[in-house]
Protein backbone atom coordinates (compact mmCIF):
# COMPACT_ATOMS: atom_id res chain seq x y z
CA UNK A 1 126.35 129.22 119.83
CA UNK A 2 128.71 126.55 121.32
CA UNK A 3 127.77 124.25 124.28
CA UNK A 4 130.73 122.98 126.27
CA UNK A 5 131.68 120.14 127.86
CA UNK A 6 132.71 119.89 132.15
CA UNK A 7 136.22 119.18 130.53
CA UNK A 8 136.42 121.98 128.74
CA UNK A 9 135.32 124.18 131.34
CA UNK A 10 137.91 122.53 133.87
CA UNK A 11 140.70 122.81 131.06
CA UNK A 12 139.94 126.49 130.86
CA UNK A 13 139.91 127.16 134.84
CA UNK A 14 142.90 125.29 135.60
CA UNK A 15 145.21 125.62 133.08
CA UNK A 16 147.08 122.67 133.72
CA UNK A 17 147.43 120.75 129.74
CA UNK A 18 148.74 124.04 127.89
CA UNK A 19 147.61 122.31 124.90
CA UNK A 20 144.01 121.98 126.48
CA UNK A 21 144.72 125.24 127.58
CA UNK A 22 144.92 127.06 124.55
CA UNK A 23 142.21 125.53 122.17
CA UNK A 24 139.34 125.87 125.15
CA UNK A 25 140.84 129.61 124.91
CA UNK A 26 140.23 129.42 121.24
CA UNK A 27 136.74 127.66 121.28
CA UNK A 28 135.67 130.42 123.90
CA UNK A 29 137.15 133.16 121.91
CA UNK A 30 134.21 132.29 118.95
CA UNK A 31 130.97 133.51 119.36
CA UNK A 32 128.14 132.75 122.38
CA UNK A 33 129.42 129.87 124.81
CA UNK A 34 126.65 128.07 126.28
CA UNK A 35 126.98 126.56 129.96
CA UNK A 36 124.36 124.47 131.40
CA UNK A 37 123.87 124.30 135.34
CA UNK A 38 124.53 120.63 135.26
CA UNK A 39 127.94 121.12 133.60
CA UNK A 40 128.69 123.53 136.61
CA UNK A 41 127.73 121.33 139.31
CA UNK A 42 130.42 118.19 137.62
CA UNK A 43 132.58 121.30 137.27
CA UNK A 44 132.85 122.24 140.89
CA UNK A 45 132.90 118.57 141.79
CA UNK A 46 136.36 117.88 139.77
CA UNK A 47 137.84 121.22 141.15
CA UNK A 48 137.26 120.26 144.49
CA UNK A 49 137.99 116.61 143.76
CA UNK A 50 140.97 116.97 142.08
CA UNK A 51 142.23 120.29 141.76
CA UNK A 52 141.71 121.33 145.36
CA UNK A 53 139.41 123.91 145.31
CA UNK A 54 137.51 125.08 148.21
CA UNK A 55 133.99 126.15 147.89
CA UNK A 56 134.93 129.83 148.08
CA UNK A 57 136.99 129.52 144.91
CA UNK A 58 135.05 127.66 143.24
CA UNK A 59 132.49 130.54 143.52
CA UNK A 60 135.43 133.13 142.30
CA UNK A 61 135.44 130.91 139.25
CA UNK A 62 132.40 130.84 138.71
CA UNK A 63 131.48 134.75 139.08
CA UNK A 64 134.22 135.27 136.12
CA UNK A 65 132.42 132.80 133.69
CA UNK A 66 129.20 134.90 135.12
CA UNK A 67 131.16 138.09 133.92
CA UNK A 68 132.38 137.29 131.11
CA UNK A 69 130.40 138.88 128.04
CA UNK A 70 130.19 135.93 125.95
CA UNK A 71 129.21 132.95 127.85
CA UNK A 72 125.72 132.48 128.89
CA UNK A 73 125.11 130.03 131.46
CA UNK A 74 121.88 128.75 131.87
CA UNK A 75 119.66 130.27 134.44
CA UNK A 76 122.10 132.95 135.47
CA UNK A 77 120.00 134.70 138.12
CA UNK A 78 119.82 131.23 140.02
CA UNK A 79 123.23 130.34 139.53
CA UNK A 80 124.28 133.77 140.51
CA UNK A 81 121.85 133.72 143.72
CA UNK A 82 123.22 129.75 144.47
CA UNK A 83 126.91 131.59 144.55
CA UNK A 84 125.47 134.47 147.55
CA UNK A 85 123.93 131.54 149.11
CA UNK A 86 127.31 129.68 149.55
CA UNK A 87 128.93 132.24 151.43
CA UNK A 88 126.63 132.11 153.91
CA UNK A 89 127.33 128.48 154.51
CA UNK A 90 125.45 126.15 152.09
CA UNK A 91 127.27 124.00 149.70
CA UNK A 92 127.54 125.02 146.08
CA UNK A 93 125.45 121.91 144.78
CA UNK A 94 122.78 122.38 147.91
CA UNK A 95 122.72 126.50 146.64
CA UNK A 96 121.98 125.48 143.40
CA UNK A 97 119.60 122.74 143.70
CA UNK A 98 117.80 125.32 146.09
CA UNK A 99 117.51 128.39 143.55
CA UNK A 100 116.56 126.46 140.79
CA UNK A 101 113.28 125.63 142.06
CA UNK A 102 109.89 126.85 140.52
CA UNK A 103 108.73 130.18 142.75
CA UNK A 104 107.19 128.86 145.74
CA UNK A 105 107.60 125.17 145.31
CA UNK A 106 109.06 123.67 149.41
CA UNK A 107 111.97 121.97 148.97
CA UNK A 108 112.30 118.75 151.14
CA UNK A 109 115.39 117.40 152.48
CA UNK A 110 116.31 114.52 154.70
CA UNK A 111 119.75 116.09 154.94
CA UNK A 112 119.81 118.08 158.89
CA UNK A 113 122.38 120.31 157.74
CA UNK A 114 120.81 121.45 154.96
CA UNK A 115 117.94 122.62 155.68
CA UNK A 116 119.57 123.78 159.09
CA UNK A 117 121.98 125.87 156.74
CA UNK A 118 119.33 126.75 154.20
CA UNK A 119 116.89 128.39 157.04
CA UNK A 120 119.51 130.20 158.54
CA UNK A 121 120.34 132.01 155.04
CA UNK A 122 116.76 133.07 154.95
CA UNK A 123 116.01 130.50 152.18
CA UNK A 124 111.95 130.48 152.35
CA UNK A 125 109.82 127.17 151.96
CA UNK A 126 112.92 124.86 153.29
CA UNK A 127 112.04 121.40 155.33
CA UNK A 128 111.96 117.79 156.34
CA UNK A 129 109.81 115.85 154.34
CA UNK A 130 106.11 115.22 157.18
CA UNK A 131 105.92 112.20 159.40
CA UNK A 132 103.62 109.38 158.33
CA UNK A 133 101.00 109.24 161.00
């Protein structure tokens, strides 16, 4: 199994080094490719930051690495659940911090629109952290 690198995995979704291009082709051609959540999240942060992608195609990416019958990515349910989440208004990075959670652990958030976002999806067990007394 190979384990790839955010560069790689921008190389491969962008296309723009040919050169680049073609051996991430190559090195994804060979065997199980490992992705781990973390290189996703620095993934979708360069293609937004400096490819202009918006969060929806950032999601189509995504769904073809999903698809695609030899890459694994780690915790695929999650990551696949974080992508539903999205179009329903929460940011890719929120989604994913979100469904990665242990079952029934709250997730606390000082961010409004997050949790805002996160309880109108449905999301269960989503809040402000409690006032002191």
């Amino acid at each position: 199994m190979t384990a790839v690198d955010t560069n790689l995995l921008v190389r491969f979704l962008v296309a723009d080094d040919q050169d680049q291009f073609v051996a991430v082709q190559a090195a994804l051609a060979v065997g199980p490719v490992w992705i781990a959540e973390t290189v996703l999240l620095d993934t979708a942060w360069h293609l937004r930051k400096d490819h202009g992608f918006d969060e929806a195609m950032v999601c189509d990416a995504f769904k073809k690495l999903l698809d695609t019958t030899n890459i694994v990515v780690e915790d695929s349910n999650a990551v696949r659940d974080a992508l539903d989440l999205v179009s329903q208004g929460l940011q890719i990075a929120d989604a994913m911090h979100l469904t990665s959670r242990p079952p029934g652990a709250t997730f606390l958030s000082f961010d409004k629109a997050l949790v805002r976002r996160a309880q109108r999806a449905g999301v269960p067990l989503v809040a402000h952290p409690p006032k002191p007394h």
